[in-house]
Protein backbone atom coordinates (compact mmCIF):
# COMPACT_ATOMS: atom_id res chain seq x y z
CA UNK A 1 57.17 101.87 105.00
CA UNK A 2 58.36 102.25 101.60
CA UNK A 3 60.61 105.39 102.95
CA UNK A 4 62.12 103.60 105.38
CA UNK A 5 62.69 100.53 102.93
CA UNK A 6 64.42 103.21 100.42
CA UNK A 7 66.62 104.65 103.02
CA UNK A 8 67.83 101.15 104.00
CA UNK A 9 68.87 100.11 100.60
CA UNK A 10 70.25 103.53 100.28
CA UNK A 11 72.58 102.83 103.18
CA UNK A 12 74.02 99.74 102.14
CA UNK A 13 74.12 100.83 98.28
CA UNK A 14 76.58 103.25 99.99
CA UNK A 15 78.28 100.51 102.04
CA UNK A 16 78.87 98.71 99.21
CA UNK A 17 79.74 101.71 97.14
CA UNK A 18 82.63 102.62 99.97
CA UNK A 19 83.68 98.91 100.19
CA UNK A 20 84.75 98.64 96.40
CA UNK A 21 86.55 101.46 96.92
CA UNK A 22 88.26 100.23 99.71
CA UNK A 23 89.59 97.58 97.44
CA UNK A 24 91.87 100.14 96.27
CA UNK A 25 93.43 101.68 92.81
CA UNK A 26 94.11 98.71 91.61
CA UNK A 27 90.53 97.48 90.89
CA UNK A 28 89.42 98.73 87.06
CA UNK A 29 86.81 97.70 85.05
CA UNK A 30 88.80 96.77 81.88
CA UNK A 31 86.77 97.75 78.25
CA UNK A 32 86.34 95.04 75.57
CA UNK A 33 89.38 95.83 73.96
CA UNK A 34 91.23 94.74 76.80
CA UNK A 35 89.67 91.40 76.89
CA UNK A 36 89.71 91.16 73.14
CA UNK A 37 93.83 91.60 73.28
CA UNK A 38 94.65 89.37 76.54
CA UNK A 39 92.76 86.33 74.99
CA UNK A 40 94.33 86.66 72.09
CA UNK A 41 97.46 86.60 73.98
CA UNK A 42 96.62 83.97 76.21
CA UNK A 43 96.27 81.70 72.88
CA UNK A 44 99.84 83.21 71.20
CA UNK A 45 102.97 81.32 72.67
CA UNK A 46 105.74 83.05 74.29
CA UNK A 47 108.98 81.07 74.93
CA UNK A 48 112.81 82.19 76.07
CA UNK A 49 114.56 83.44 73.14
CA UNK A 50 111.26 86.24 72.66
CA UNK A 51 111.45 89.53 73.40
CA UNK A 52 108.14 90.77 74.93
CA UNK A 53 107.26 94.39 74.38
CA UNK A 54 104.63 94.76 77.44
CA UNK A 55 102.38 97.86 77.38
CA UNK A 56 100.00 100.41 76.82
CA UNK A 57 98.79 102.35 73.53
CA UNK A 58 102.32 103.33 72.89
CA UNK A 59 103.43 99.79 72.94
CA UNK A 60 100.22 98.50 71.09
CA UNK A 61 100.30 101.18 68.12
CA UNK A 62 103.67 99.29 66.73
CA UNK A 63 104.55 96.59 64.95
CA UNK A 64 107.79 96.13 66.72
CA UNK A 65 108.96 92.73 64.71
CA UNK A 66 108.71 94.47 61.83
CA UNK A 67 110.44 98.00 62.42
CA UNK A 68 113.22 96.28 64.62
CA UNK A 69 113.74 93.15 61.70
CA UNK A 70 113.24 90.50 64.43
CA UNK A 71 110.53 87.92 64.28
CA UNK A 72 110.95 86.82 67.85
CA UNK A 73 109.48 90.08 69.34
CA UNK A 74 106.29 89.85 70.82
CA UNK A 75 104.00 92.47 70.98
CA UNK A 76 101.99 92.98 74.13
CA UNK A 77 100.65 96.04 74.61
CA UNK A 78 97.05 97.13 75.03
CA UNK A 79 95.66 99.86 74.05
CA UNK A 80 94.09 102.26 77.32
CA UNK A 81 96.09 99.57 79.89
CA UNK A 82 96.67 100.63 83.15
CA UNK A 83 99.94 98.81 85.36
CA UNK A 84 97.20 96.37 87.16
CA UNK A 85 95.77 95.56 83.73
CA UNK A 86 99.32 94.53 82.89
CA UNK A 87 99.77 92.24 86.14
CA UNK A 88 96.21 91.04 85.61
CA UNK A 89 97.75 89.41 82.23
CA UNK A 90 100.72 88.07 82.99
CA UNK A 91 100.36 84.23 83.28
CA UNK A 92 101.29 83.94 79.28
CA UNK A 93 104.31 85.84 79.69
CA UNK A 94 105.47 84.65 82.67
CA UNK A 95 104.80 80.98 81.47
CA UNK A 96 106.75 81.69 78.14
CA UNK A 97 110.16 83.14 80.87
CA UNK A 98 110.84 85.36 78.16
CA UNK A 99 114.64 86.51 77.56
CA UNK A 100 113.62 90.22 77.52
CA UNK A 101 110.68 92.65 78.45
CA UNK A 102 110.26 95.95 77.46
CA UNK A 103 107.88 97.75 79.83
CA UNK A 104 106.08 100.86 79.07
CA UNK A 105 103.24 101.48 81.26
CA UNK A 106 101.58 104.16 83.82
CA UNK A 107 99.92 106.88 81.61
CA UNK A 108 96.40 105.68 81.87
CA UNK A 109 96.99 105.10 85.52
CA UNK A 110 97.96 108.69 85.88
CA UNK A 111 94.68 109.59 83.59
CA UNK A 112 92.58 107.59 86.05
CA UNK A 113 93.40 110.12 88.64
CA UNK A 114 95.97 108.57 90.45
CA UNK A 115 98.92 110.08 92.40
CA UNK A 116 102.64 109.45 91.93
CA UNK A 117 102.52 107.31 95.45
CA UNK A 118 100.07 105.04 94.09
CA UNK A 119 101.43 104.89 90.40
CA UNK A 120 105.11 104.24 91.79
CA UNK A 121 103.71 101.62 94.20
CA UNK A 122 102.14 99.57 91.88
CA UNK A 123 104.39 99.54 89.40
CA UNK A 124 107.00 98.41 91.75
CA UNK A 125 104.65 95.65 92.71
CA UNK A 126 104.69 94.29 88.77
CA UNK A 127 108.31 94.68 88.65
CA UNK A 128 108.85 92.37 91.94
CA UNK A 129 106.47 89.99 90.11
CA UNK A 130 108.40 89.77 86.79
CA UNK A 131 111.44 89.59 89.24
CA UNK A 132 110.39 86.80 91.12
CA UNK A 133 108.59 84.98 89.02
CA UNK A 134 110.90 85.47 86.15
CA UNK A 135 114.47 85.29 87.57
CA UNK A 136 116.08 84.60 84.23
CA UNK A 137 114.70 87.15 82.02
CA UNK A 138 116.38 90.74 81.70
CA UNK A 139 113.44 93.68 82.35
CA UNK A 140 114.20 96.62 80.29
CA UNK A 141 111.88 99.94 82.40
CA UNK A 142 111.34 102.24 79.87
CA UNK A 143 110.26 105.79 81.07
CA UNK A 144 107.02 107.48 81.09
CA UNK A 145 107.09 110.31 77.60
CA UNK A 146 106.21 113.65 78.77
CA UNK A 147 102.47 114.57 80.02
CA UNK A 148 100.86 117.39 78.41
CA UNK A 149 98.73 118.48 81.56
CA UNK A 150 96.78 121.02 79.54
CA UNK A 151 94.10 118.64 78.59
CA UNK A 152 93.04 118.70 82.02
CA UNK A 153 92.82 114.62 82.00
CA UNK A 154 95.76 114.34 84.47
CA UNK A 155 94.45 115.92 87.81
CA UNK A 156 96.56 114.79 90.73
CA UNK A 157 99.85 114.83 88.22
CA UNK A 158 102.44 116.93 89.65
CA UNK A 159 103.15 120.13 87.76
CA UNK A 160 106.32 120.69 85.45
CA UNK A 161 108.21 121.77 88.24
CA UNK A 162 108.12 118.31 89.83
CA UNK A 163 109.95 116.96 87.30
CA UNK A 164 112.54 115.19 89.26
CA UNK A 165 109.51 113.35 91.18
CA UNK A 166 108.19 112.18 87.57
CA UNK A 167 111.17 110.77 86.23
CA UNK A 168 112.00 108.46 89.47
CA UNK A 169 108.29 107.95 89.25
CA UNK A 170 108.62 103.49 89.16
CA UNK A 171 112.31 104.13 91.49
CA UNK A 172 111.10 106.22 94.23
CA UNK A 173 110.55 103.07 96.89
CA UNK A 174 112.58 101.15 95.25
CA UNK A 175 116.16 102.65 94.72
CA UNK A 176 118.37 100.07 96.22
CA UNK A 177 115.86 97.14 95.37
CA UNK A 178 116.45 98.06 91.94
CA UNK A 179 120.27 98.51 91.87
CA UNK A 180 120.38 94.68 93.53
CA UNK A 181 118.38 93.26 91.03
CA UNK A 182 120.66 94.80 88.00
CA UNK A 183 117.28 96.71 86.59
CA UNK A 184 118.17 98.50 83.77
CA UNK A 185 115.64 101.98 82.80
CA UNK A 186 115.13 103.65 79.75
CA UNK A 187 115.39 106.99 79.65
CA UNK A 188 113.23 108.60 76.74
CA UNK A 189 113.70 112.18 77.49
């Protein structure tokens, strides 16, 4: 009885294992840091003369009022963030309607395993929201810095030959979208 019990629960421990992954890439169990940062952002007003530098590591390791001399930049960035992390924290920002946002995101994604499809789809889906929900604020795309693939932490990341599909990584679906909504990319090649 007990073998037949075990087998049962084995079944839909898998059923339940395949239906969270069903949910998609965009489901992440975010680590304390994350929570630490996005209450504390949740409590620290934005409003529309900031400038909101939205992120990863490479956005959280600065203190951008400081080096750029202006005390109405925000910094948003969390450290080991992944583009759905970023969506998943938006209310603040988006309640602030910012004049600027500097976005810098996608790394972790790609360390998570994820291919370029995925990656470019998402992050077109957080750039819609900002767009939408956001009309009046200017969205500032800054590249993804060059992936050193010899760490072995970026699997399913195209190889250096592919570099034309890495650099129109967050365009790709999104080419004349982007030209009608007057995005403007940074380039930091």
């Amino acid at each position: 009885m007990q073998k037949y019990l075990w087998i049962l629960l084995s079944f839909f421990g898998f059923l339940s294992i395949n239906a969270q992954e069903a949910t998609g890439p965009e489901h992440y169990d975010y680590n304390v840091f994350y929570y630490q940062r996005a209450t504390l952002f949740d409590e620290l007003p934005i409003d529309s003369t900031d400038i909101v530098m939205l992120g990863n590591s490479l956005t959280n390791g600065c203190e951008w009022h400081e080096l750029l001399g202006l005390p109405n930049v925000k910094n948003r960035g969390i450290s080991s963030d992944v583009i759905q992390g970023v969506a998943d924290r938006m209310e603040p920002i988006i309640n602030g309607q910012p004049a600027k946002i500097f976005l810098l995101t996608g790394v972790n994604d790609v360390s998570h395993n994820l291919g370029v499809d995925s990656i470019a789809n998402a992050y077109g889906r957080l750039i819609d929201m900002i767009q939408e929900q956001m009309p009046h604020t200017k969205l500032y795309v800054e590249s993804m810095l060059p992936i050193n693939i010899s760490y072995g932490l970026y699997k399913k990341w195209p190889t250096r030959s592919s570099k034309s599909e890495i650099s129109m990584l967050a365009w790709r679906p999104w080419p004349m979208r982007r030209a009608l909504l007057g995005l403007t990319s940074i380039r930091i090649l």
